[in-house]
N, C-alpha and C. Protein backbone atom coordinates (compact mmCIF):
# COMPACT_ATOMS: atom_id res chain seq x y z
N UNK A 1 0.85 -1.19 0.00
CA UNK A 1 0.00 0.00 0.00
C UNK A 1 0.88 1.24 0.00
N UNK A 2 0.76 1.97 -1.06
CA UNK A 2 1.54 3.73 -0.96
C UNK A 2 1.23 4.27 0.06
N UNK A 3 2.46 4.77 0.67
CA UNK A 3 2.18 5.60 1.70
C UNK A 3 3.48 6.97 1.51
N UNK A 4 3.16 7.90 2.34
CA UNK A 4 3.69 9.25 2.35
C UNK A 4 4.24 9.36 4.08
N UNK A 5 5.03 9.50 4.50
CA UNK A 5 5.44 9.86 5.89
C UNK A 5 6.40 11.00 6.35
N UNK A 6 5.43 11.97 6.61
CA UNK A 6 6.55 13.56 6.71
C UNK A 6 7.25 13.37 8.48
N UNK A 7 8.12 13.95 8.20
CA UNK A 7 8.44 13.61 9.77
C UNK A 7 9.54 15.18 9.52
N UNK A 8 10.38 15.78 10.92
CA UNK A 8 10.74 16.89 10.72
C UNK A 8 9.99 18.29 11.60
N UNK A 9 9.10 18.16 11.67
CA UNK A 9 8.33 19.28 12.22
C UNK A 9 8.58 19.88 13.89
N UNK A 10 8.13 20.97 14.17
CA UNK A 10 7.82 21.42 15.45
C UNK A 10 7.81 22.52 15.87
N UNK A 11 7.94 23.15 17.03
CA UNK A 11 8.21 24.56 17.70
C UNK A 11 9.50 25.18 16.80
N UNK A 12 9.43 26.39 16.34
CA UNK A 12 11.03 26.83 15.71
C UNK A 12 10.70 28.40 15.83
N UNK A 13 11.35 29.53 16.94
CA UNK A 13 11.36 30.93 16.98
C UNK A 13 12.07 31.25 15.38
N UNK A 14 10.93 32.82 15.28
CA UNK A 14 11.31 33.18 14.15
C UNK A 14 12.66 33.21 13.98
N UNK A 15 13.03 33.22 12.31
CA UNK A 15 14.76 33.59 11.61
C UNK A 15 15.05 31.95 12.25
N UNK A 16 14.23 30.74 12.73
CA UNK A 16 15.04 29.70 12.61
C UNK A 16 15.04 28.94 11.47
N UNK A 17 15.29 27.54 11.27
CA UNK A 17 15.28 27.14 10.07
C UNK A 17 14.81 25.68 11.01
N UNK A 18 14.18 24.71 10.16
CA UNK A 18 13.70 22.80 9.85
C UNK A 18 14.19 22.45 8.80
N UNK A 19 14.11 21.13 8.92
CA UNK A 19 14.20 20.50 7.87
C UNK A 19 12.81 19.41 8.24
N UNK A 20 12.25 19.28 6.63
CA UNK A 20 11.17 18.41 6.77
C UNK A 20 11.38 17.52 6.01
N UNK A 21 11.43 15.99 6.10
CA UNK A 21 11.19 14.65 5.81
C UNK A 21 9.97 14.06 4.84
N UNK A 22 9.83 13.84 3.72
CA UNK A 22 8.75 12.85 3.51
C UNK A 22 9.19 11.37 2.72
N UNK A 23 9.07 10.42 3.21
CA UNK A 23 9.26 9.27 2.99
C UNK A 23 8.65 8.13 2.73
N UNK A 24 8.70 8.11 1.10
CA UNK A 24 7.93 7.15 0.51
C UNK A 24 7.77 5.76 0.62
N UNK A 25 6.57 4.93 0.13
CA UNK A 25 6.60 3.55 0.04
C UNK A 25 5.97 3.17 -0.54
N UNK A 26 6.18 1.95 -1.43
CA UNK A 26 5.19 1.62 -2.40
C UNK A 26 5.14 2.20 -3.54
N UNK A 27 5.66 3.12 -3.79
CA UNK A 27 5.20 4.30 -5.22
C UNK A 27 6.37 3.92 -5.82
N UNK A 28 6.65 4.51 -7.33
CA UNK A 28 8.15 4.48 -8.16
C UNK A 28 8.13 5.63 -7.94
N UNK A 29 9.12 5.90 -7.39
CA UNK A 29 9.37 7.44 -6.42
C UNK A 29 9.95 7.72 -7.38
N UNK A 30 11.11 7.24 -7.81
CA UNK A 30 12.29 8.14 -8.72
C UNK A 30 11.73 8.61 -10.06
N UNK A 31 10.38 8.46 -10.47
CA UNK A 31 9.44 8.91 -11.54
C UNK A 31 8.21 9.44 -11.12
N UNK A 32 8.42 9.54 -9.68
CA UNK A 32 7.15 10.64 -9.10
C UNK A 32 7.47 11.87 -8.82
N UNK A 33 6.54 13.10 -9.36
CA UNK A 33 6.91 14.34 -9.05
C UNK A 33 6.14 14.80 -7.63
N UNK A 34 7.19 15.14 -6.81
CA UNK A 34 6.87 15.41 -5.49
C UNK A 34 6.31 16.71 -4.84
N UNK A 35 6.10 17.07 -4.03
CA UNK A 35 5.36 18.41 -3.51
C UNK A 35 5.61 18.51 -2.14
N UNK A 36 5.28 19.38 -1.69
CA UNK A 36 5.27 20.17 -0.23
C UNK A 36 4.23 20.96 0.23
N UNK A 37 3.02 21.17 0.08
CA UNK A 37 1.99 22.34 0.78
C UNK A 37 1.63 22.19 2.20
N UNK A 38 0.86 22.94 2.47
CA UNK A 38 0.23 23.24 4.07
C UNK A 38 -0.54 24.19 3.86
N UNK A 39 -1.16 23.81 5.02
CA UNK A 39 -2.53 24.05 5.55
C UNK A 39 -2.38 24.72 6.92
N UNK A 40 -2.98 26.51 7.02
CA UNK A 40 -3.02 27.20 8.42
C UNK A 40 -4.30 27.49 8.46
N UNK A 41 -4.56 27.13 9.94
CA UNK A 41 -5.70 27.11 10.50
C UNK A 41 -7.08 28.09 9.87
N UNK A 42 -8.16 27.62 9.56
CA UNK A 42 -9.31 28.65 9.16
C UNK A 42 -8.83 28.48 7.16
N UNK A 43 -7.63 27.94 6.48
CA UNK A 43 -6.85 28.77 5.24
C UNK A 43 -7.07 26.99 4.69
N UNK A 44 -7.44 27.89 3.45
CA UNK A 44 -7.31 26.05 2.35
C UNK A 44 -5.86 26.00 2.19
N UNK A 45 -5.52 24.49 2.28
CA UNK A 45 -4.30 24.10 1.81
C UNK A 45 -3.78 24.73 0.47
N UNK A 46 -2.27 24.94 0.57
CA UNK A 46 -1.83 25.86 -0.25
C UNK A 46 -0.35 25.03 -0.86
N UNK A 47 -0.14 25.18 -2.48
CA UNK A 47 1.46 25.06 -2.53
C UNK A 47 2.43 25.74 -2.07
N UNK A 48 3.27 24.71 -1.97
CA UNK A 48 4.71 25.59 -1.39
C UNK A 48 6.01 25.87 -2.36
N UNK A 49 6.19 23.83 -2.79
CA UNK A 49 7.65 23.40 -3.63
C UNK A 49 7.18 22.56 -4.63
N UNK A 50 7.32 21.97 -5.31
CA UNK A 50 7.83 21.13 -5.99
C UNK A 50 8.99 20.72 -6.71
N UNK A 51 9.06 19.13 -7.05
CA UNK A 51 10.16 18.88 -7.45
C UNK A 51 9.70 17.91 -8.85
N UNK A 52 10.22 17.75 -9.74
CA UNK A 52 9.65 16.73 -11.00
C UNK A 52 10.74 15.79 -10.76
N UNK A 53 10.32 14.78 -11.76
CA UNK A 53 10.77 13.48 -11.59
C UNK A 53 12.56 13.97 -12.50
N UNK A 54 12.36 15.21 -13.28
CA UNK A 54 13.56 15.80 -14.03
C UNK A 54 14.13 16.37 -13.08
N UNK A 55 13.90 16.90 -11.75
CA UNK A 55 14.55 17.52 -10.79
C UNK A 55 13.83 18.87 -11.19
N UNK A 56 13.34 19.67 -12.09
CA UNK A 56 12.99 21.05 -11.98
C UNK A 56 12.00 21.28 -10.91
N UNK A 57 12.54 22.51 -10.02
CA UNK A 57 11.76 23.04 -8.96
C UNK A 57 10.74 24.12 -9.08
N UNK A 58 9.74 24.21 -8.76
CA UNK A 58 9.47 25.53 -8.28
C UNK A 58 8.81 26.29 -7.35
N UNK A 59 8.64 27.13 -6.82
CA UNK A 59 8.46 27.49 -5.76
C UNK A 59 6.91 28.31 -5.63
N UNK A 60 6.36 28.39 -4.29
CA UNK A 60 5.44 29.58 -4.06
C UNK A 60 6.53 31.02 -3.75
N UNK A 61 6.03 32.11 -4.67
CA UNK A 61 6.62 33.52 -4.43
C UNK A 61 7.01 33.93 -2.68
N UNK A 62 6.34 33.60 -1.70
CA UNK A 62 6.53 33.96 -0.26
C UNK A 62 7.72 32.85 0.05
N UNK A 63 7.92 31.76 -0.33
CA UNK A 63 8.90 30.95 0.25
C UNK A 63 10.11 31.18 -0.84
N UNK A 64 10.25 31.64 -1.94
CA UNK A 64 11.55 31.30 -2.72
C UNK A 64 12.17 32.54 -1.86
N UNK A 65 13.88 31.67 -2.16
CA UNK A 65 15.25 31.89 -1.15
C UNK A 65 14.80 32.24 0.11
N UNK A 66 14.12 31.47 0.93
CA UNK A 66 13.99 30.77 2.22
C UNK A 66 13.97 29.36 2.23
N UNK A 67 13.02 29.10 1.15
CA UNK A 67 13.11 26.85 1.28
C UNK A 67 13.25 26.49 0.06
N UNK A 68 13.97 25.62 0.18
CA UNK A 68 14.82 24.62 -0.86
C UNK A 68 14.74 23.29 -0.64
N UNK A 69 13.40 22.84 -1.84
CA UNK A 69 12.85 21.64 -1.79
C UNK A 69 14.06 20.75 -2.80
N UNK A 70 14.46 19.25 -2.24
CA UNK A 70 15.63 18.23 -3.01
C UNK A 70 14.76 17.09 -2.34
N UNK A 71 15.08 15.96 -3.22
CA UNK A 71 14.89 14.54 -3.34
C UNK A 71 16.22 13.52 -3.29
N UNK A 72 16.00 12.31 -2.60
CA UNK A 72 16.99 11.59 -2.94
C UNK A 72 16.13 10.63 -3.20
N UNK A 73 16.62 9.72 -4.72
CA UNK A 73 15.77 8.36 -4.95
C UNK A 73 16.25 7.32 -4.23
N UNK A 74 17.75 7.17 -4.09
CA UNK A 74 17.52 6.10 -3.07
C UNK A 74 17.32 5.86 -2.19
N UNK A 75 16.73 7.36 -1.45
CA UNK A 75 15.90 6.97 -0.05
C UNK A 75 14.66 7.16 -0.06
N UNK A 76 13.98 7.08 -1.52
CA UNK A 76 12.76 7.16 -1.35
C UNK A 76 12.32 8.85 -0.59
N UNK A 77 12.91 9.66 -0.49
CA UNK A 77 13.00 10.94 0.40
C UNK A 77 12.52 12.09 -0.57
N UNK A 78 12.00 12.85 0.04
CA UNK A 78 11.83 14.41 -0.54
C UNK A 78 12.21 14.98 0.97
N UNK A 79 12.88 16.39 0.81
CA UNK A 79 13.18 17.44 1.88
C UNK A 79 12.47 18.66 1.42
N UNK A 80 12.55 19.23 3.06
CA UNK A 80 12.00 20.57 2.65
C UNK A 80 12.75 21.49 3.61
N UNK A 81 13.86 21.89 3.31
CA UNK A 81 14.69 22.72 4.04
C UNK A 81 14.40 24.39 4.32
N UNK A 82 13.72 24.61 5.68
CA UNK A 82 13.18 26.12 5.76
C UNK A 82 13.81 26.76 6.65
N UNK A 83 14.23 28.07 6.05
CA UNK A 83 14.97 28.63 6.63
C UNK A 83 14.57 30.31 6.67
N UNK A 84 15.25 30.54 7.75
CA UNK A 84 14.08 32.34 8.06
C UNK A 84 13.01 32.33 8.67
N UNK A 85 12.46 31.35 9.21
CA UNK A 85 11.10 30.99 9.43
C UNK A 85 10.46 31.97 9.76
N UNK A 86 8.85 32.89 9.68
CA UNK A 86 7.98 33.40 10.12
C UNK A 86 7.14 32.79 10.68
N UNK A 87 6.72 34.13 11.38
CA UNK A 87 5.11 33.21 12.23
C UNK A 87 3.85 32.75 11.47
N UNK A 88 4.25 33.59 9.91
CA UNK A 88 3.43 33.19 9.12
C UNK A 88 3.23 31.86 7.95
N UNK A 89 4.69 31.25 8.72
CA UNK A 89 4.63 29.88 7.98
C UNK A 89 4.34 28.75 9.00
N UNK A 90 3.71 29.12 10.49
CA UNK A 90 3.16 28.34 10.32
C UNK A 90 2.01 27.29 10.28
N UNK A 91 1.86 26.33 10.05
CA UNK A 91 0.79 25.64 9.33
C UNK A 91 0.81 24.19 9.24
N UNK A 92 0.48 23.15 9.05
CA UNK A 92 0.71 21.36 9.08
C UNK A 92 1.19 21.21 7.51
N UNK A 93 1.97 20.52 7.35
CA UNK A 93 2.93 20.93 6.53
C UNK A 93 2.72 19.33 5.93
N UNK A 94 2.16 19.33 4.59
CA UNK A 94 2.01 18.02 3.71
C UNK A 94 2.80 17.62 2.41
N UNK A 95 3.11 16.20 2.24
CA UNK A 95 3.60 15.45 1.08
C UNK A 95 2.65 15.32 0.25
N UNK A 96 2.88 15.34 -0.98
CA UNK A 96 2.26 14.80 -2.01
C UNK A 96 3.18 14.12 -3.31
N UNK A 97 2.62 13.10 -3.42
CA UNK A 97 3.52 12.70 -5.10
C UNK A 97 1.97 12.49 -6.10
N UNK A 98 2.71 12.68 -6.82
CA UNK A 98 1.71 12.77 -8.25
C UNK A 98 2.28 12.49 -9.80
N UNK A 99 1.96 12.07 -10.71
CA UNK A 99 2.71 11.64 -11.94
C UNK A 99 1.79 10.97 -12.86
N UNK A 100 2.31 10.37 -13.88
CA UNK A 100 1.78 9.50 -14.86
C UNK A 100 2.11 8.35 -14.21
N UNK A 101 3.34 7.69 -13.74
CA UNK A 101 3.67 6.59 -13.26
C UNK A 101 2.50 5.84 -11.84
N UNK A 102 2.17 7.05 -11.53
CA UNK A 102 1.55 6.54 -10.22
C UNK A 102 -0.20 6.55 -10.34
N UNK A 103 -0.87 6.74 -11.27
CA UNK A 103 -2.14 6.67 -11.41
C UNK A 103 -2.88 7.54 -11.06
N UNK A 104 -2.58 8.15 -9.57
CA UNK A 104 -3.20 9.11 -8.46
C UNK A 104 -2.35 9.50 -7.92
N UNK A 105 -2.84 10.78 -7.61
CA UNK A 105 -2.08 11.29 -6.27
C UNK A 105 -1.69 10.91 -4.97
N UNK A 106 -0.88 11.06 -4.22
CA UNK A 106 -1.07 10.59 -2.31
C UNK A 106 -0.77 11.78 -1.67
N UNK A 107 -1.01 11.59 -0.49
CA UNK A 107 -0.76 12.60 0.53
C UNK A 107 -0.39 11.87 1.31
N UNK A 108 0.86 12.58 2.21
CA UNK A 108 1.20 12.05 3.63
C UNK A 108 -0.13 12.75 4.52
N UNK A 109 0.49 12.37 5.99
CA UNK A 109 -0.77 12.88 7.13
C UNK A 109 -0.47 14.04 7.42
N UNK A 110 0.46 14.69 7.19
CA UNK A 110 1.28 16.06 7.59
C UNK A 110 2.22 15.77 9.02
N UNK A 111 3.04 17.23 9.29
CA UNK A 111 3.64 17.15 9.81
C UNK A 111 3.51 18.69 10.76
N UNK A 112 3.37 19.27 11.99
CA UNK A 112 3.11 20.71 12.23
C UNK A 112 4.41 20.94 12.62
N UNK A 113 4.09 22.28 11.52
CA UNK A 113 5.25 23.29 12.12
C UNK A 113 5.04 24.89 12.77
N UNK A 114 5.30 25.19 13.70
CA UNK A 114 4.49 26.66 14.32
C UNK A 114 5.97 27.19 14.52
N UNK A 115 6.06 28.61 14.00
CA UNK A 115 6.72 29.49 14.39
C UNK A 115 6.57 30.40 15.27
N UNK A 116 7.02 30.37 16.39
CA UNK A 116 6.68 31.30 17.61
C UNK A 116 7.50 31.35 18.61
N UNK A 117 7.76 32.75 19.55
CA UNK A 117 8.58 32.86 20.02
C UNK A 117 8.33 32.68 21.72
């Protein structure tokens, strides 16, 4: 069964930085194009990163040169390296892969991250 598992999250005072985890199973990862969004309280889930199965990234305008989304295939891994953090990032912080290879989309369960001091 595909599964998504973000791990990484927690308490971080502003100007800190995370790193976030999602870790695949089941899927052909190294031909799945991966993602990063979240969801803040009352706010529809929103993009953040992506990554394609070619490696091209791109970003939501509020996060580029603060987070820098990378993959490794042989760990089945996507990262989400955030750095600068605001109080306004944060939010439960979700995986997604999506592709031709994989039929459907998945989502991990998320992961929360709150910026506060």
């Amino acid at each position: 069964q595909a599964q998504l598992v973000e791990s990484g999250g927690g308490l971080v005072q502003p100007g800190g930085s995370l790193r976030l985890s999602c870790v695949a199973s089941a899927i052909p990862f190294s031909r799945a194009n991966m993602g990063w969004y979240r969801q803040a309280p009352g706010l529809q889930r929103e993009f953040i990163a992506s990554i394609t199965n070619t490696l091209s990234t791109e970003y939501q305008d509020s996060v580029k040169g603060r987070f820098t989304i990378s993959r490794d295939n042989a760990k089945n891994t996507v990262y989400l390296q955030m750095n600068s953090l605001k109080p306004d990032d944060t939010a439960v912080y979700y995986c997604r892969a999506w592709g031709t290879y994989l039929g459907r989309a998945y989502w991990g369960q998320g992961t929360q991250v709150t910026v506060s001091s």
